[in-house]
N, C-alpha and C. Protein backbone atom coordinates (compact mmCIF):
# COMPACT_ATOMS: atom_id res chain seq x y z
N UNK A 1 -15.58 7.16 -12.32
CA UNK A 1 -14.31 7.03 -13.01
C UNK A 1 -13.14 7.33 -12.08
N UNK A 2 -13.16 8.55 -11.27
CA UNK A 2 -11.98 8.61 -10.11
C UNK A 2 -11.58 7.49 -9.57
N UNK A 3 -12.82 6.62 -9.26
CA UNK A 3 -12.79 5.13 -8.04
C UNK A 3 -11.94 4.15 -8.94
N UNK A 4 -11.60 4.72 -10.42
CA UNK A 4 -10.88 3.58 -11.03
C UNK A 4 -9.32 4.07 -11.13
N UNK A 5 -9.38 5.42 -11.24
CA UNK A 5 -7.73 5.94 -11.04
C UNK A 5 -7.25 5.96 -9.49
N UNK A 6 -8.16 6.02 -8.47
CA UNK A 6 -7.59 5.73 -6.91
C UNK A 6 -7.45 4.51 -7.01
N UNK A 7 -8.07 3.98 -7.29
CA UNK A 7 -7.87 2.29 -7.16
C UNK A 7 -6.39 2.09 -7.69
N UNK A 8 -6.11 2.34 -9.02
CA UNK A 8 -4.63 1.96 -9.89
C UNK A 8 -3.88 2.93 -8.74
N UNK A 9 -4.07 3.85 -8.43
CA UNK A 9 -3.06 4.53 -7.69
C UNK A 9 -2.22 3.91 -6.41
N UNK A 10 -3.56 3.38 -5.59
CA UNK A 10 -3.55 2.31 -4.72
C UNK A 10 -2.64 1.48 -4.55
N UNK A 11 -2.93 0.82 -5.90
CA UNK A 11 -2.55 -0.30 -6.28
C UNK A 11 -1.18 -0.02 -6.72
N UNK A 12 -0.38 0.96 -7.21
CA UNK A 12 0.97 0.90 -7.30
C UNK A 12 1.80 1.63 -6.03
N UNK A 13 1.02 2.62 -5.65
CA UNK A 13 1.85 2.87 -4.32
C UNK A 13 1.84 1.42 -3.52
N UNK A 14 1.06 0.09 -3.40
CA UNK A 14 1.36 -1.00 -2.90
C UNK A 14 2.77 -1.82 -3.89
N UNK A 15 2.63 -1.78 -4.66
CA UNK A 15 3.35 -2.91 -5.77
C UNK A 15 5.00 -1.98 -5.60
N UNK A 16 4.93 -0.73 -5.60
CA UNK A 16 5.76 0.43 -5.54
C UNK A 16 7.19 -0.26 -4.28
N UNK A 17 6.72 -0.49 -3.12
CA UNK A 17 7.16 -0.64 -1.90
C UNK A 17 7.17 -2.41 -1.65
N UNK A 18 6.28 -3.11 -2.75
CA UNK A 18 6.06 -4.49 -2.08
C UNK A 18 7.11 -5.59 -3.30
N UNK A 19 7.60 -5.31 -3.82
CA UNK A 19 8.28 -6.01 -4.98
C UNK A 19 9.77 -5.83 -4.20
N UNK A 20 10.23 -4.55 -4.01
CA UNK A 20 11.65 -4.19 -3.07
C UNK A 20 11.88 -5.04 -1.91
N UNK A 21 10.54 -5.09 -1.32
CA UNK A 21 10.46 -5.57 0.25
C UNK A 21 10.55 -7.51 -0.06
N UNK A 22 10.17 -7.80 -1.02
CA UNK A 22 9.61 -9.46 -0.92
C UNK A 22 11.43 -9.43 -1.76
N UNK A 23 11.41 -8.97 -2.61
CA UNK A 23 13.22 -9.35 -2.87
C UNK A 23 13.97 -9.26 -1.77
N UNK A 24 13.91 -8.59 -0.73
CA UNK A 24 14.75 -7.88 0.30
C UNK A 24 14.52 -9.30 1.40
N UNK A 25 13.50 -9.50 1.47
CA UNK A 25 13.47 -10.93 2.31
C UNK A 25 13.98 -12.02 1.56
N UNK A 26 14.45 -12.39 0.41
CA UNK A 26 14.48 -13.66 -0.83
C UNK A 26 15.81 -13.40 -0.41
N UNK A 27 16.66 -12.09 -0.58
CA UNK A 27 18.30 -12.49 -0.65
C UNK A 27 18.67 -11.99 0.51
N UNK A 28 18.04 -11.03 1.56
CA UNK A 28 18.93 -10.86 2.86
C UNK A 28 19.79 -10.01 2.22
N UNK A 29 19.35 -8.56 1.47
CA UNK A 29 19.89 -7.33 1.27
C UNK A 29 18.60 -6.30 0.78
N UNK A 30 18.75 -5.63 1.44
CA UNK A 30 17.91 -4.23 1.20
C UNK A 30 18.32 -2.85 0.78
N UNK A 31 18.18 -2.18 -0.39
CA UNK A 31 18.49 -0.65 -0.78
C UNK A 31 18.14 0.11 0.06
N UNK A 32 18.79 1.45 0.41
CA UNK A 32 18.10 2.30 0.96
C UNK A 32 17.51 3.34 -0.10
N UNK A 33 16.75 3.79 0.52
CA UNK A 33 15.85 5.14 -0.28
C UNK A 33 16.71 6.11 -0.92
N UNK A 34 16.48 6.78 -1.68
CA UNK A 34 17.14 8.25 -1.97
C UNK A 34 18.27 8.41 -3.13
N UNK A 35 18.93 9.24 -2.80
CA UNK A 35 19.85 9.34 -3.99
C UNK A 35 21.09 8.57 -3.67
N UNK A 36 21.53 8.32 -2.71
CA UNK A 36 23.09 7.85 -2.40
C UNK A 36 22.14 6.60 -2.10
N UNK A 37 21.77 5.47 -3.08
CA UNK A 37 21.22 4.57 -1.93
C UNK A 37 22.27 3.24 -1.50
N UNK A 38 22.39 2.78 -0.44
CA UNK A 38 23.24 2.02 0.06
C UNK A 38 22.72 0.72 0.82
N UNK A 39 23.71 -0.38 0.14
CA UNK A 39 23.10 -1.36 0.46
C UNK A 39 23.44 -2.23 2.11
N UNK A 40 22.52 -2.80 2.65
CA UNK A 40 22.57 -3.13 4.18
C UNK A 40 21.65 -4.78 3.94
N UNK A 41 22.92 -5.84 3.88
CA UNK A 41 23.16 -6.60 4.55
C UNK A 41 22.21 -7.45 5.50
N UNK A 42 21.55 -8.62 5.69
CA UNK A 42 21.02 -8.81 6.97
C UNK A 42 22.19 -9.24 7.75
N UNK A 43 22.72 -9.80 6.85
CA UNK A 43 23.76 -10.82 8.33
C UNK A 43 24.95 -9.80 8.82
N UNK A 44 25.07 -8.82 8.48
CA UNK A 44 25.83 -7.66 9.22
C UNK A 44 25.54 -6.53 9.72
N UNK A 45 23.81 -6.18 9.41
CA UNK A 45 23.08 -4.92 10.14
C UNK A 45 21.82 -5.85 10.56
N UNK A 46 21.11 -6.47 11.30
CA UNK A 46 20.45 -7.18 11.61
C UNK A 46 19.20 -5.99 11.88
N UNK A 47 19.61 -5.37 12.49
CA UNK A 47 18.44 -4.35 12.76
C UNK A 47 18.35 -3.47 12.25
N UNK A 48 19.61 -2.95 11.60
CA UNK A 48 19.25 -2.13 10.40
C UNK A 48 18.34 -2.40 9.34
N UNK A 49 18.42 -3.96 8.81
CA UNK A 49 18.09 -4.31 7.77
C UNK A 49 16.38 -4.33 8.54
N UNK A 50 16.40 -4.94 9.74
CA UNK A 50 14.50 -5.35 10.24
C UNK A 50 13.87 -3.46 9.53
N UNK A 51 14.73 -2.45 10.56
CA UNK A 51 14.48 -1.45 10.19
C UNK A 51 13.57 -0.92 8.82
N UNK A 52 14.55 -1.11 7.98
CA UNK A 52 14.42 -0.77 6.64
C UNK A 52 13.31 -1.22 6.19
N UNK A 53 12.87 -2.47 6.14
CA UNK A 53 12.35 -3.99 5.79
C UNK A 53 10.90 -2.98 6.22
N UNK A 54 10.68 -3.28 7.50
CA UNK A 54 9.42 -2.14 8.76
C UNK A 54 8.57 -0.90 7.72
N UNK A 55 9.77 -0.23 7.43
CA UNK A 55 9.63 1.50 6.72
C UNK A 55 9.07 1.05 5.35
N UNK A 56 9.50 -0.17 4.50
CA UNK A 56 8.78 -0.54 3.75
C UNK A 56 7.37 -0.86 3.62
N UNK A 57 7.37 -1.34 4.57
CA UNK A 57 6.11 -2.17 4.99
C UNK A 57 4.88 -1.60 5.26
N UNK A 58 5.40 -0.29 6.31
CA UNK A 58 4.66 1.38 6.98
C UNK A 58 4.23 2.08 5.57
N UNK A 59 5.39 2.08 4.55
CA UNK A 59 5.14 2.63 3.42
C UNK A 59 4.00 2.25 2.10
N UNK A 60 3.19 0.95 2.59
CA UNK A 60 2.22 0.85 1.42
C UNK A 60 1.05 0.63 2.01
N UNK A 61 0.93 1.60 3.40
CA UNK A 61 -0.03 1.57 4.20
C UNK A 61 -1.29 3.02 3.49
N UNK A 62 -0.65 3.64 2.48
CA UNK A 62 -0.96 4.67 2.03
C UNK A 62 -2.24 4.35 0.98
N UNK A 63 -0.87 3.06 0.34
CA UNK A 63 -1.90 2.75 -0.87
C UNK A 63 -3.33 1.94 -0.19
N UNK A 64 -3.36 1.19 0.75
CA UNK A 64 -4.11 0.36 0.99
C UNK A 64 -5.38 1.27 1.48
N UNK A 65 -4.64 2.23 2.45
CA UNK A 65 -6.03 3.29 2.81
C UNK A 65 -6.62 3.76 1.60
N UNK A 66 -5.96 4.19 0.89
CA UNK A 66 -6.63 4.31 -0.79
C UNK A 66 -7.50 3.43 -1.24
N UNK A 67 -7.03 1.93 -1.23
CA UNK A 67 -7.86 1.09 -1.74
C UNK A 67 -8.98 0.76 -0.71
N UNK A 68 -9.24 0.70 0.28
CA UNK A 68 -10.24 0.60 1.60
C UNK A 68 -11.10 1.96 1.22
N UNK A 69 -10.77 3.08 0.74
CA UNK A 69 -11.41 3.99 0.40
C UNK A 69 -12.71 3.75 -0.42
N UNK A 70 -11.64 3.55 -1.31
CA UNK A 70 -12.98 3.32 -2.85
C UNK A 70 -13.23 1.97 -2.31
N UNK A 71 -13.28 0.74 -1.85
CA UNK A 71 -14.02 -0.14 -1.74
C UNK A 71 -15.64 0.17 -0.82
N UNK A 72 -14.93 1.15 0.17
CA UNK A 72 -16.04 1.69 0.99
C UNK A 72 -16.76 2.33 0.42
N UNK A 73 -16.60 3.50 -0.60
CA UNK A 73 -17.67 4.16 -1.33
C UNK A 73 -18.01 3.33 -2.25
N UNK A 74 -17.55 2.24 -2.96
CA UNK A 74 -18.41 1.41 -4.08
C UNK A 74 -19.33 0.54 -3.25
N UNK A 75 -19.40 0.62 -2.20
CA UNK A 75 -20.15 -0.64 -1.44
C UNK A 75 -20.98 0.21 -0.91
N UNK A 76 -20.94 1.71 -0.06
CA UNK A 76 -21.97 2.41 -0.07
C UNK A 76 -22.65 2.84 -1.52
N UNK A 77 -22.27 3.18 -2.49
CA UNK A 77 -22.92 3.30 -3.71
C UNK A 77 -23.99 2.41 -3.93
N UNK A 78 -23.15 0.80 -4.05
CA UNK A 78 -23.84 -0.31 -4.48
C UNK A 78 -25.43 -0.43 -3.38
N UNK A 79 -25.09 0.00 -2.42
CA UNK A 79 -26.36 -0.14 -1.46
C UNK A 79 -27.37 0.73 -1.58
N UNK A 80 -26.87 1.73 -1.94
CA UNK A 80 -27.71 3.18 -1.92
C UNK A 80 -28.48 2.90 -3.17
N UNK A 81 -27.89 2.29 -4.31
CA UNK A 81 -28.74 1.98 -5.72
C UNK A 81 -29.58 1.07 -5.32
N UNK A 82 -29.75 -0.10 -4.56
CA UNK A 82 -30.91 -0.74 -4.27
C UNK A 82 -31.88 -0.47 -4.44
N UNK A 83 -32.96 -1.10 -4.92
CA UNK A 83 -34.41 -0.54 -4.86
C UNK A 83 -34.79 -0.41 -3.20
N UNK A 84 -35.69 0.27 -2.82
CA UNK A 84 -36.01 0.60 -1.43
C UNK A 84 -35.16 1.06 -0.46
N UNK A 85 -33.94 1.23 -0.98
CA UNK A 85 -32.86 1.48 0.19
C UNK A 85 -32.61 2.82 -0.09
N UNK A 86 -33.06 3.75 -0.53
CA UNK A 86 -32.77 5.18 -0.81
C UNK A 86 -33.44 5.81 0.82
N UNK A 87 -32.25 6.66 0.82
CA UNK A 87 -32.27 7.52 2.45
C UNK A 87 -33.45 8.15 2.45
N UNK A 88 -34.34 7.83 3.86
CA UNK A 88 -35.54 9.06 4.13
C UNK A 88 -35.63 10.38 3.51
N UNK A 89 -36.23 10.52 3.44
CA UNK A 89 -36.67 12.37 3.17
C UNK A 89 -36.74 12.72 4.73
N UNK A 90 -36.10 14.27 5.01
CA UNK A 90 -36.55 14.68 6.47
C UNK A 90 -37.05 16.02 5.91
């Protein structure tokens, strides 16, 4: 049951950071984070805006290790249940 709340967790720390970022490329303006957030322009901060755009991008690297997580333990699970594939006895 955890592997199904990491998974959703995953899955919105991605959607969290990736909905901002795909608008932010559509109109060529990006929010900044936080409480004062302020808006930056591509065609007048060029690298500000790549910047920002980047930190987004860095930012749903969290969720994905999340989701690579539980895919890795459901796929070791799924193997380990096999008939004959249960680990030696030492």
């Amino acid at each position: 049951m955890w592997m199904l709340g990491a998974f959703l967790a995953g899955l919105f720390l991605i959607v969290r950071e990736l909905i901002p970022l795909l608008q932010a490329r559509a109109s060529g303006v990006v929010y900044t984070k936080g409480h004062a957030r302020r808006r930056v322009v591509r065609v007048e901060e060029p690298e500000r805006f790549a910047a920002l755009c980047r930190g987004r991008f860095k930012a749903m690297g969290l969720g994905a290790l999340i989701i690579a997580v539980v895919f890795a333990w459901l796929v070791v699970n799924v193997i380990l249940t096999l008939p004959g594939a249960a680990l030696p006895a030492t």
